[in-house]
C-alpha atoms as a PDB file:
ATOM      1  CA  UNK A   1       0.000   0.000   0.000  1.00  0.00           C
ATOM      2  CA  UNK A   2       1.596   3.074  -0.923  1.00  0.00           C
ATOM      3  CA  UNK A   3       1.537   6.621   1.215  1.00  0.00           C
ATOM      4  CA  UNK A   4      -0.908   8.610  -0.939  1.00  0.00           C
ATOM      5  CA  UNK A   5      -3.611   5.762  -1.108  1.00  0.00           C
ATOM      6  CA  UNK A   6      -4.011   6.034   3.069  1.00  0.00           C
ATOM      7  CA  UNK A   7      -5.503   9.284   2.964  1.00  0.00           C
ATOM      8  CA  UNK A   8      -7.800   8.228   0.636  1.00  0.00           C
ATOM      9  CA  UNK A   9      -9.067   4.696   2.602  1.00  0.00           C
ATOM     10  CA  UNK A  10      -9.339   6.932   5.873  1.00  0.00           C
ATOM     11  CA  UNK A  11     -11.471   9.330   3.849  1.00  0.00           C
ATOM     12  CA  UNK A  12     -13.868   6.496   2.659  1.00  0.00           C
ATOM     13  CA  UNK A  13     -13.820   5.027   5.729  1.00  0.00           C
ATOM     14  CA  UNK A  14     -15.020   8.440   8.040  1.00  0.00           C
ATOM     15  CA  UNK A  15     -17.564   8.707   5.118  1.00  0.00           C
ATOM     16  CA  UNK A  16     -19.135   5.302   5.301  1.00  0.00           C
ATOM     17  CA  UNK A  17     -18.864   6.110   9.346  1.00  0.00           C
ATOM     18  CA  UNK A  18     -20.571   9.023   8.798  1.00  0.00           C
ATOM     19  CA  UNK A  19     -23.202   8.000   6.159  1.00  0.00           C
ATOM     20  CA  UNK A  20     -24.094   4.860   8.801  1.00  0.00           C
ATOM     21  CA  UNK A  21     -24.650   6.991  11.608  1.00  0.00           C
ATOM     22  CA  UNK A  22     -27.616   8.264   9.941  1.00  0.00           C
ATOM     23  CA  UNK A  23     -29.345   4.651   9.642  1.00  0.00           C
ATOM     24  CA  UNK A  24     -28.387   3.595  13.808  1.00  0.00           C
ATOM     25  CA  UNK A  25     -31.166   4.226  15.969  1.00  0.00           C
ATOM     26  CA  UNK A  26     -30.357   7.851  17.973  1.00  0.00           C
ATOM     27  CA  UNK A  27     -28.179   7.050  21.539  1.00  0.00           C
ATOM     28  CA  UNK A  28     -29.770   7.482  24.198  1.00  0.00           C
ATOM     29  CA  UNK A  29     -27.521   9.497  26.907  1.00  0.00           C
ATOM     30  CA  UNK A  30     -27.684   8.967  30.374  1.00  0.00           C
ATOM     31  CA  UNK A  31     -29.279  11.091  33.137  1.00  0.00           C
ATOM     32  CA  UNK A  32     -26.431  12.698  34.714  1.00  0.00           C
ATOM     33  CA  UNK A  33     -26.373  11.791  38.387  1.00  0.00           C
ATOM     34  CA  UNK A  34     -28.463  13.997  40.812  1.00  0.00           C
ATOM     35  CA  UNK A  35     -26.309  15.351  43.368  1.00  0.00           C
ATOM     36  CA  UNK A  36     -26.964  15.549  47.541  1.00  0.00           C
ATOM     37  CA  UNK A  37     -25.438  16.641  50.324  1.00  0.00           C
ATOM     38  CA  UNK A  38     -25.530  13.798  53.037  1.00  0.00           C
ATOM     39  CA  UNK A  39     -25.962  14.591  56.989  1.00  0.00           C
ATOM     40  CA  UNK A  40     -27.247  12.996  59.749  1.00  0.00           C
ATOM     41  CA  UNK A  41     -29.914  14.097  62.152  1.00  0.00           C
ATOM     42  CA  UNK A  42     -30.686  12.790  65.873  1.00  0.00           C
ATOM     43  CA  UNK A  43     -27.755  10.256  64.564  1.00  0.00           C
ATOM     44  CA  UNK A  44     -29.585   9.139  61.230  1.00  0.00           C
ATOM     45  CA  UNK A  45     -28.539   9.126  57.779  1.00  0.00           C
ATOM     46  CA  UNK A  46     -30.444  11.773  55.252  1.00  0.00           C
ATOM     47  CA  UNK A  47     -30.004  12.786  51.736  1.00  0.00           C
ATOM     48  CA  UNK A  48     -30.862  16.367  50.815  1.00  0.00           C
ATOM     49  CA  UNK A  49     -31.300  17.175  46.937  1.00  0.00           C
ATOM     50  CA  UNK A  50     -28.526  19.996  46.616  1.00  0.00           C
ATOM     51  CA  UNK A  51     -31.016  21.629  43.335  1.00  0.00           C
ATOM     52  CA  UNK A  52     -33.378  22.646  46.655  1.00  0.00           C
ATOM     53  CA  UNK A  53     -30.813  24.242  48.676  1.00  0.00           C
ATOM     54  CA  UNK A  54     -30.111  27.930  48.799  1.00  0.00           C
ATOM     55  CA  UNK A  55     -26.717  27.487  50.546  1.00  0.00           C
ATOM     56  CA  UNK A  56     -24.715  26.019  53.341  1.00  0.00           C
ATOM     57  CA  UNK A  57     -23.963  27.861  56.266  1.00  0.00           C
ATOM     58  CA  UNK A  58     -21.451  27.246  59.240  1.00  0.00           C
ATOM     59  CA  UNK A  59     -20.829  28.661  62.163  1.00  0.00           C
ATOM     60  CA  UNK A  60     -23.536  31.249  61.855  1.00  0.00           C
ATOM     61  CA  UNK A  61     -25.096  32.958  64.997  1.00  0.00           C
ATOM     62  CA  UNK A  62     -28.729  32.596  65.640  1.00  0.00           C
ATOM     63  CA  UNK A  63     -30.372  34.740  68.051  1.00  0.00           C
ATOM     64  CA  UNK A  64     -33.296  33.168  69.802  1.00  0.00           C
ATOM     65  CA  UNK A  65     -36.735  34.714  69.350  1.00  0.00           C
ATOM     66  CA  UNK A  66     -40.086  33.835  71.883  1.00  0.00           C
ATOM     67  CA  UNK A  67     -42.413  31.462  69.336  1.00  0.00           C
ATOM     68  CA  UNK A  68     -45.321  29.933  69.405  1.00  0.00           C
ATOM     69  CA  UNK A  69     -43.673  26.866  67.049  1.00  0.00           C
ATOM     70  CA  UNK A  70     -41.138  24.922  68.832  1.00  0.00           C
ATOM     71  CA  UNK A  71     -39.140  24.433  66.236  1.00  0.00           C
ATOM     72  CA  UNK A  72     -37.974  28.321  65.652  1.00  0.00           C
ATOM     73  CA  UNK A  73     -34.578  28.253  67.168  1.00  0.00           C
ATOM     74  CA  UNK A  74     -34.270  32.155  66.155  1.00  0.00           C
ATOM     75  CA  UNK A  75     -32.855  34.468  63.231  1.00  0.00           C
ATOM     76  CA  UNK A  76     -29.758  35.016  61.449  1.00  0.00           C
ATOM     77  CA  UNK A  77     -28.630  37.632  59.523  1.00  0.00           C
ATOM     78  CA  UNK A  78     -27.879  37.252  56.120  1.00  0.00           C
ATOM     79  CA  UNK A  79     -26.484  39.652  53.420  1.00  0.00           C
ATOM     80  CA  UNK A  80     -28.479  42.380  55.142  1.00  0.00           C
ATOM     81  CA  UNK A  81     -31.669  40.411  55.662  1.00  0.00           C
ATOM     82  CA  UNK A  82     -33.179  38.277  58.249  1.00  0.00           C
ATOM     83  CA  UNK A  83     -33.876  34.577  57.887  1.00  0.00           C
ATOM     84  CA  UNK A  84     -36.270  32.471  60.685  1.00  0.00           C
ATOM     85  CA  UNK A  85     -33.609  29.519  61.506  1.00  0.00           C
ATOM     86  CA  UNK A  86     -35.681  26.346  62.395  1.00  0.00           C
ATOM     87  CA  UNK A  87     -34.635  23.066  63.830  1.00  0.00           C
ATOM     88  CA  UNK A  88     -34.376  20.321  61.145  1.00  0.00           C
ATOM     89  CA  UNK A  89     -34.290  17.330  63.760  1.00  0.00           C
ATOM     90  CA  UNK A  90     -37.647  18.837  65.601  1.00  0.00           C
ATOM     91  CA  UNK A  91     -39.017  19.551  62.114  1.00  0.00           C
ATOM     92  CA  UNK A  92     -38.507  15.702  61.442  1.00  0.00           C
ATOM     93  CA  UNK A  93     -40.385  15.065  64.765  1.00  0.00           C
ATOM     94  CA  UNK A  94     -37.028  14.139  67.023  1.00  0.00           C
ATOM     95  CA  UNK A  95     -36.742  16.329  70.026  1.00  0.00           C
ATOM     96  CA  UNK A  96     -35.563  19.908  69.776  1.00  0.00           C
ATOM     97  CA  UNK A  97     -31.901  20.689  69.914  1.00  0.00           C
ATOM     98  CA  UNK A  98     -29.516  23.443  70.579  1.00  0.00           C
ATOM     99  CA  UNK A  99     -28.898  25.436  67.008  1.00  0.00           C
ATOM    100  CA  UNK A 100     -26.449  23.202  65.286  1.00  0.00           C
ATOM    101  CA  UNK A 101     -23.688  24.327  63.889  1.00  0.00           C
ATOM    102  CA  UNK A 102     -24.350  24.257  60.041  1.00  0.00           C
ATOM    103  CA  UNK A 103     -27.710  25.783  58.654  1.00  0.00           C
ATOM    104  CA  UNK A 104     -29.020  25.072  55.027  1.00  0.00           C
ATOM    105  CA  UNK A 105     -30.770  27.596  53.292  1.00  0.00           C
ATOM    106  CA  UNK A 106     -33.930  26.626  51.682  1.00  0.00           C
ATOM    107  CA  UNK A 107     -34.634  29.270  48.591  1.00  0.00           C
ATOM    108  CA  UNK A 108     -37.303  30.526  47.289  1.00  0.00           C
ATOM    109  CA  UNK A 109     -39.608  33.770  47.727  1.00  0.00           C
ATOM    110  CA  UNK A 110     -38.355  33.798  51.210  1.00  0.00           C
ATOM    111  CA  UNK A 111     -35.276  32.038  52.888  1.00  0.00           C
ATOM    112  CA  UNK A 112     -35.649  29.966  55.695  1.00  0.00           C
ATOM    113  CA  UNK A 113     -32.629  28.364  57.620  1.00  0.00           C
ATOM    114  CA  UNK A 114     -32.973  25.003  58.859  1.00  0.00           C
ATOM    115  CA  UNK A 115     -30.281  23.899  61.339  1.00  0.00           C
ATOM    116  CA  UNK A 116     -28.465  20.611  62.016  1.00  0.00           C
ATOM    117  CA  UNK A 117     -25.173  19.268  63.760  1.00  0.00           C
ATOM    118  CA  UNK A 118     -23.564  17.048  60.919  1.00  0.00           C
ATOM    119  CA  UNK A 119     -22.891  17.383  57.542  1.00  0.00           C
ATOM    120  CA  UNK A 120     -20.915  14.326  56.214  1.00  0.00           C
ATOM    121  CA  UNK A 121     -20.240  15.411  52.305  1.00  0.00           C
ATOM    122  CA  UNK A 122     -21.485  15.731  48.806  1.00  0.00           C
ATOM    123  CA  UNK A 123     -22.814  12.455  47.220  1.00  0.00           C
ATOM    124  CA  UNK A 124     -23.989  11.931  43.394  1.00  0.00           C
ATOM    125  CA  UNK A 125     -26.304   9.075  43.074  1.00  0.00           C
ATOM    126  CA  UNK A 126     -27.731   7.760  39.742  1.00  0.00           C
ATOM    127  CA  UNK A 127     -31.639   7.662  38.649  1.00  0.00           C
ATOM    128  CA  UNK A 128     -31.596   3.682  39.634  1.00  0.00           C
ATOM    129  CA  UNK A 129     -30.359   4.302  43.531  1.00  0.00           C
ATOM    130  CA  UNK A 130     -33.478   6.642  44.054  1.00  0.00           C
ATOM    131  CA  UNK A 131     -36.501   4.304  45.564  1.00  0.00           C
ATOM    132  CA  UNK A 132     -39.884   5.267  47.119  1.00  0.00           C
ATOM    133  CA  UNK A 133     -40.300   3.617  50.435  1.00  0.00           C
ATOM    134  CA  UNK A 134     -42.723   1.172  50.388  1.00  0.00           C
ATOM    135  CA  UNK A 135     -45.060   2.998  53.287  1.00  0.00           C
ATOM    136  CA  UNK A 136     -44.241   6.978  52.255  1.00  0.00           C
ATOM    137  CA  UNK A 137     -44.789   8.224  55.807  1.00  0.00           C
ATOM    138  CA  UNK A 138     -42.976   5.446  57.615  1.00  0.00           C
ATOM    139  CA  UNK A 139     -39.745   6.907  57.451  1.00  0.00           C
ATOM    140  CA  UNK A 140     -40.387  10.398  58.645  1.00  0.00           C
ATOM    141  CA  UNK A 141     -42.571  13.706  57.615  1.00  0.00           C
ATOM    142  CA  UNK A 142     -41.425  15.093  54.397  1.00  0.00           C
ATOM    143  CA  UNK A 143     -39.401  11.909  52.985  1.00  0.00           C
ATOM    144  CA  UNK A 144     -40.834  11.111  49.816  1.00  0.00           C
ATOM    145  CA  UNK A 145     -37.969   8.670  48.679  1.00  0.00           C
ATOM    146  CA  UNK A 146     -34.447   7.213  49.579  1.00  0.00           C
ATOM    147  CA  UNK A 147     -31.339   6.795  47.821  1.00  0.00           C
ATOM    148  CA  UNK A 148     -28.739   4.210  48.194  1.00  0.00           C
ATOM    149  CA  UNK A 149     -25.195   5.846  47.929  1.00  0.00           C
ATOM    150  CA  UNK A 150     -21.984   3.748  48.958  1.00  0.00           C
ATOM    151  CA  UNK A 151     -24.085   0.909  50.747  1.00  0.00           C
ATOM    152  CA  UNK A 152     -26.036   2.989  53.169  1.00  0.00           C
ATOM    153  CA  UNK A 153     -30.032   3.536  52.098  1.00  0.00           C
ATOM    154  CA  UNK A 154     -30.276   7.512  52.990  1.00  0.00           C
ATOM    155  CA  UNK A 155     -33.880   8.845  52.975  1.00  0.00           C
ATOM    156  CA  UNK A 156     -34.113  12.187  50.652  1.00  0.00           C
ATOM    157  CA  UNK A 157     -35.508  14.729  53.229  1.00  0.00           C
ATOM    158  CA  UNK A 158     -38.270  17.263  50.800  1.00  0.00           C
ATOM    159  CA  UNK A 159     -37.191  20.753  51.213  1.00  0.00           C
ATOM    160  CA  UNK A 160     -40.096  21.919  49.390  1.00  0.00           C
ATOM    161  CA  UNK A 161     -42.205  20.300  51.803  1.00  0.00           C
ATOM    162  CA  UNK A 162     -40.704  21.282  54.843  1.00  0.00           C
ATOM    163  CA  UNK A 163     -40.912  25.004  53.409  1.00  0.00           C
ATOM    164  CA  UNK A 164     -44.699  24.825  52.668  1.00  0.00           C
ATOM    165  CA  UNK A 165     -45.675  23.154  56.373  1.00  0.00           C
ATOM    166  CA  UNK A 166     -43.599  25.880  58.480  1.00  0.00           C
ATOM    167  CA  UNK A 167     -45.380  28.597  56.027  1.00  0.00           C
ATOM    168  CA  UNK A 168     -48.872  26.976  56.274  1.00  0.00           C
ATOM    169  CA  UNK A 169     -48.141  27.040  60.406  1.00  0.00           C
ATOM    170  CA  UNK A 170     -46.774  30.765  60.206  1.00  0.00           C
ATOM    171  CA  UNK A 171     -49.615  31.852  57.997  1.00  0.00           C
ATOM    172  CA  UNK A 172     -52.226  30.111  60.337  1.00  0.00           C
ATOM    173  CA  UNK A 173     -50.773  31.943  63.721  1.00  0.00           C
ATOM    174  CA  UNK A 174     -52.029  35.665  63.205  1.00  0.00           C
ATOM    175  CA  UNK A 175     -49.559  37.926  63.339  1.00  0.00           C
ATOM    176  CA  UNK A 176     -46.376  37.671  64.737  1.00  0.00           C
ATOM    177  CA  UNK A 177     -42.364  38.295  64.173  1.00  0.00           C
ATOM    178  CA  UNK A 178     -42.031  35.085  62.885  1.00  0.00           C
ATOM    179  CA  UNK A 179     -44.882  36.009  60.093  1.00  0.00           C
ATOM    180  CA  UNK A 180     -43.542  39.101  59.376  1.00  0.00           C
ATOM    181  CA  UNK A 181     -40.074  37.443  59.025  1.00  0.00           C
ATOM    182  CA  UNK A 182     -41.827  34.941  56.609  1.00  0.00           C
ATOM    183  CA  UNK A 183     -43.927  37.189  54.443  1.00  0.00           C
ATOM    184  CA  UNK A 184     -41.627  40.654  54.663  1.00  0.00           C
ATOM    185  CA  UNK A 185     -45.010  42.213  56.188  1.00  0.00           C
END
């Protein structure tokens, strides 16, 4: 085979390539994997969807405010602006706990801080580790699912839900700081 006849093959052979790829059936690409941050709460294992997070806090001071929901450990100031800091254990219905030391921020409208003690990492977990428990509300309020990451089964707390429960319970109070903390009214 001489030198100037390669060329040529390699162009046939990209063009026959490139003709066939138009007769295959389209590839189907994968799902990127869905990313969490992984804590633990009253000493269990949860998964928290990092697309419903705000931000991740440490270290920040909360200053503790007279409520009527047990839960409200205080506020915290943030870039100029108030944000109600609630307990994420006593949210999940374990008993209430000192502020802990890191505090998520749920977005949104409003921001709400939810405080917790341990934060063990980022975690990326394919479409096939995510499960829906076989009893929804036998796990805790506002799990909807678990992953499995790295052989431990991690139940995916719902921000979204957590948000809309300490709003409907603000809302329903009457006015108070808390509300006007929620609502900027």
């Amino acid at each position: 085979m001489s030198e100037t006849s390669q060329p040529l093959e390699t162009a046939v052979v990209l063009r026959q390539s490139f003709d066939r790829s138009f007769t295959e059936a389209p590839r189907v690409t994968a799902q990127p994997p869905e990313q969490f941050l992984a804590i633990r709460v009253g000493g269990d294992t949860y998964a928290i969807r990092l697309a419903e997070t705000a931000g991740l806090l440490v270290d920040r001071k909360v200053i503790a405010l007279p409520s009527f929901a047990p839960e409200l450990l205080g506020i915290a100031g943030l870039r100029g602006n108030i944000v109600p800091v609630y307990d994420l254990g006593a949210l999940l219905g374990y008993p209430r706990a000192p502020a802990g030391r890191w505090l998520l921020l749920i977005g949104g409208t409003e921001t709400i801080g939810l405080a917790f003690a341990d934060f063990e990492g980022h975690l990326q977990a394919a479409q096939g580790d995510l499960a829906v428990p076989d009893r929804v509300g036998a796990v805790r309020d506002h799990v909807r699912e678990v992953v499995h990451i790295r052989d431990v089964m991690r139940p995916i707390i719902n921000l979204v839900s957590i948000a809309e429960a300490i709003k409907r319970r603000v809302r329903s109070a009457g006015p108070s700081v808390e509300r006007e903390v929620i609502d900027g009214s």
